[in-house]
C-alpha atoms as a PDB file:
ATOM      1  CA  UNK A   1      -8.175  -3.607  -7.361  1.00  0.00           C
ATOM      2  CA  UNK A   2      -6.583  -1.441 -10.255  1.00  0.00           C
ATOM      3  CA  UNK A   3      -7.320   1.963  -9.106  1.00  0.00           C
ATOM      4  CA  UNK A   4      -4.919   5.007  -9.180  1.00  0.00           C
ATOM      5  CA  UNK A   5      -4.626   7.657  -6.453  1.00  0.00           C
ATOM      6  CA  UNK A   6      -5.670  10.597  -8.798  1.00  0.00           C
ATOM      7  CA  UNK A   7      -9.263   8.214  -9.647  1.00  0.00           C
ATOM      8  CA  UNK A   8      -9.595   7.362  -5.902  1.00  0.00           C
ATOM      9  CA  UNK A   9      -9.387  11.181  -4.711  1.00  0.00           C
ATOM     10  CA  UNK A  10     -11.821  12.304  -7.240  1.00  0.00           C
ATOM     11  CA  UNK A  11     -14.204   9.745  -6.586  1.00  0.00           C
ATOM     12  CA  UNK A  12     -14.279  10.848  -2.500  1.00  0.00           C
ATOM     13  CA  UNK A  13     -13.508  14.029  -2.815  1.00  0.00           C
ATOM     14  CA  UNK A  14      -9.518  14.681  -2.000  1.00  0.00           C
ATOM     15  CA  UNK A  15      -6.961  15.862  -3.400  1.00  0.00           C
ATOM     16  CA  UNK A  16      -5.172  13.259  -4.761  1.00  0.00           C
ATOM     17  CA  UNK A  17      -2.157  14.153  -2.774  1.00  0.00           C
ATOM     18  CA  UNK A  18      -3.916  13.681   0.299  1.00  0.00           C
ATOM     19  CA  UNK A  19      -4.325   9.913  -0.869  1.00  0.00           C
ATOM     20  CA  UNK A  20      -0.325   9.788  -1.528  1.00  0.00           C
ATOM     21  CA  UNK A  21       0.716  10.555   1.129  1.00  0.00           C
ATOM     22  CA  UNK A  22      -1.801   8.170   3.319  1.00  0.00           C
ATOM     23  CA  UNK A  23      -0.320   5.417   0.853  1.00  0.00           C
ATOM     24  CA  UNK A  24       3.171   6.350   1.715  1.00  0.00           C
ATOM     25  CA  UNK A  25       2.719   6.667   5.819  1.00  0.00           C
ATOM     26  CA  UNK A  26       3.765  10.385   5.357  1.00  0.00           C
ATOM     27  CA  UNK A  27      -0.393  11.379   7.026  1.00  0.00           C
ATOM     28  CA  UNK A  28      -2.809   9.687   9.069  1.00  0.00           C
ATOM     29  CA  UNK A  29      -6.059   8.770   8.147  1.00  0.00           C
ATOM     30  CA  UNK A  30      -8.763  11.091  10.198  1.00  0.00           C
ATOM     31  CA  UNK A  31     -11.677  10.558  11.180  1.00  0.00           C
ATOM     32  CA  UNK A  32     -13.401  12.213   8.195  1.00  0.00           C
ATOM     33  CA  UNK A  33     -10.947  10.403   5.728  1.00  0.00           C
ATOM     34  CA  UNK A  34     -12.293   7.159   7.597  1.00  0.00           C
ATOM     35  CA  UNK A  35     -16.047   7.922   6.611  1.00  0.00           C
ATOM     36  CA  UNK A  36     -14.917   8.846   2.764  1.00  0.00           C
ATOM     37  CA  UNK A  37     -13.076   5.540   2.907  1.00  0.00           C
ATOM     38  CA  UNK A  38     -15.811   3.248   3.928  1.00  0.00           C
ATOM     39  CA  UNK A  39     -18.384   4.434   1.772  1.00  0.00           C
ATOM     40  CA  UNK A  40     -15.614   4.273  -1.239  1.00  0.00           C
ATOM     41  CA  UNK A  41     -14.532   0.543  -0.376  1.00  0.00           C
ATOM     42  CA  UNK A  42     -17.907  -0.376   1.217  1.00  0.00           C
ATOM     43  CA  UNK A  43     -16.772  -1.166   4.812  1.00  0.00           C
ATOM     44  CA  UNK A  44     -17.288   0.810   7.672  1.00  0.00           C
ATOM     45  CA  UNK A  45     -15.748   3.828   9.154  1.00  0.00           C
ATOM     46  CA  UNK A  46     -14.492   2.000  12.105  1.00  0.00           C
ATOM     47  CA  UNK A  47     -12.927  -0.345   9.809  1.00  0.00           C
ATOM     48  CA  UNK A  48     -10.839   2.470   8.522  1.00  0.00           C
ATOM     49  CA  UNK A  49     -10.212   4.607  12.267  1.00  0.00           C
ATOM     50  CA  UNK A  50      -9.383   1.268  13.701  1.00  0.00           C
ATOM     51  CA  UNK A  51      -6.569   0.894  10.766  1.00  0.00           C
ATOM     52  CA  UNK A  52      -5.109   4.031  11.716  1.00  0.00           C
ATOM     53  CA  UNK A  53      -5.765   3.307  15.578  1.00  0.00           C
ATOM     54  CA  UNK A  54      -3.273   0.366  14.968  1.00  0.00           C
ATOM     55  CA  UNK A  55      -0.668   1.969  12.969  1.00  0.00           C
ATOM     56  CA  UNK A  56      -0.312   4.809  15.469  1.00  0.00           C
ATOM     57  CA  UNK A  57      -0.592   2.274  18.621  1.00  0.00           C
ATOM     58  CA  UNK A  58       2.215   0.047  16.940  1.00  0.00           C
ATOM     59  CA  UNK A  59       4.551   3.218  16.104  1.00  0.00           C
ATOM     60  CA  UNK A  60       4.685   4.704  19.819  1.00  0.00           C
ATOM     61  CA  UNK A  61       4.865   0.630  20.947  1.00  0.00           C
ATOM     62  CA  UNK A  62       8.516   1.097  20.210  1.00  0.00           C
ATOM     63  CA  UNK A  63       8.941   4.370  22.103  1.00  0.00           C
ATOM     64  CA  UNK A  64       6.801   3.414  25.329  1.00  0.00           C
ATOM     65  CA  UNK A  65       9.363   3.135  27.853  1.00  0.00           C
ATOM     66  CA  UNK A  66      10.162   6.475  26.625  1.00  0.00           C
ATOM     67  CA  UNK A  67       7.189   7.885  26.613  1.00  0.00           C
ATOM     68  CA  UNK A  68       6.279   6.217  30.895  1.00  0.00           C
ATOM     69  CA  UNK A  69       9.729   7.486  32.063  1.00  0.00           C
ATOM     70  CA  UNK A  70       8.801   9.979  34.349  1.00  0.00           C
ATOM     71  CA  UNK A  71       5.097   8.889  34.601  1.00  0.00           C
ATOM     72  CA  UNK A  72       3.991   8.205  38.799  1.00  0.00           C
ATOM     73  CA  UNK A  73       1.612   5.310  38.967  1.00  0.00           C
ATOM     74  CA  UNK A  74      -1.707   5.980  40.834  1.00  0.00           C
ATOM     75  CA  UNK A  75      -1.001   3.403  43.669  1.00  0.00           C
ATOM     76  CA  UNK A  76       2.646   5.882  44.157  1.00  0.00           C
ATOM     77  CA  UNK A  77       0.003   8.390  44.534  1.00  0.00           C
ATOM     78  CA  UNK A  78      -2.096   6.545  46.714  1.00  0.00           C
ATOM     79  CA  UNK A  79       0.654   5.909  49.004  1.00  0.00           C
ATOM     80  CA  UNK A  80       2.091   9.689  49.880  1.00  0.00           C
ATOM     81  CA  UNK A  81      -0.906  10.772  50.575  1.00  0.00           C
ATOM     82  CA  UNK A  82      -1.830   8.299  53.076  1.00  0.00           C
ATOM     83  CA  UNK A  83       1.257   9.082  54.890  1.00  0.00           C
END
C-alpha cells in the first residue's frame, strides 16, 4: 500500500503528525485512533486496540520484575490475617 502519512491523516481526520509519530513508536494508538484506523483500513477497532495492547504488554514484559518488586501476593495477605 503506497500511501503517505500527510494522505492518511487527511483522509481520517489527524494531523499528519499524529500519524508520524504512531509510525515511529514515539505515541500510542488510542482508542479513538483505533476506530479512525479500522474504518480507514477496513478492519476492526479491536484489530487496531489489540495492536497497541501488544506493543505496550511486550514493552513493560522487559521491566516486570521491576515493576512486582515490592508487590505482596494475595495468599501473603491471606496468611497475616489469619494469624
Amino acid at each position: 500500500m503506497s500511501i503517505s502519512q500527510n494522505a492518511m491523516a487527511r483522509a481520517i481526520g489527524v494531523a499528519p503528525r499524529a500519524i508520524n509519530e504512531i509510525v515511529h513508536a514515539k505515541r500510542s494508538i488510542t482508542p479513538q485512533m483505533s476506530i479512525r484506523f479500522g474504518a480507514f483500513f477496513g478492519q476492526s477497532e479491536d484489530f487496531w486496540h489489540g495492536i497497541q495492547v501488544e506493543c505496550d504488554f511486550r514493552s513493560l514484559h522487559k521491566e516486570a520484575a521491576k515493576i512486582i518488586q515490592y508487590v505482596q501476593t494475595a495468599e501473603s495477605l491471606m496468611v497475616c490475617e489469619d494469624k
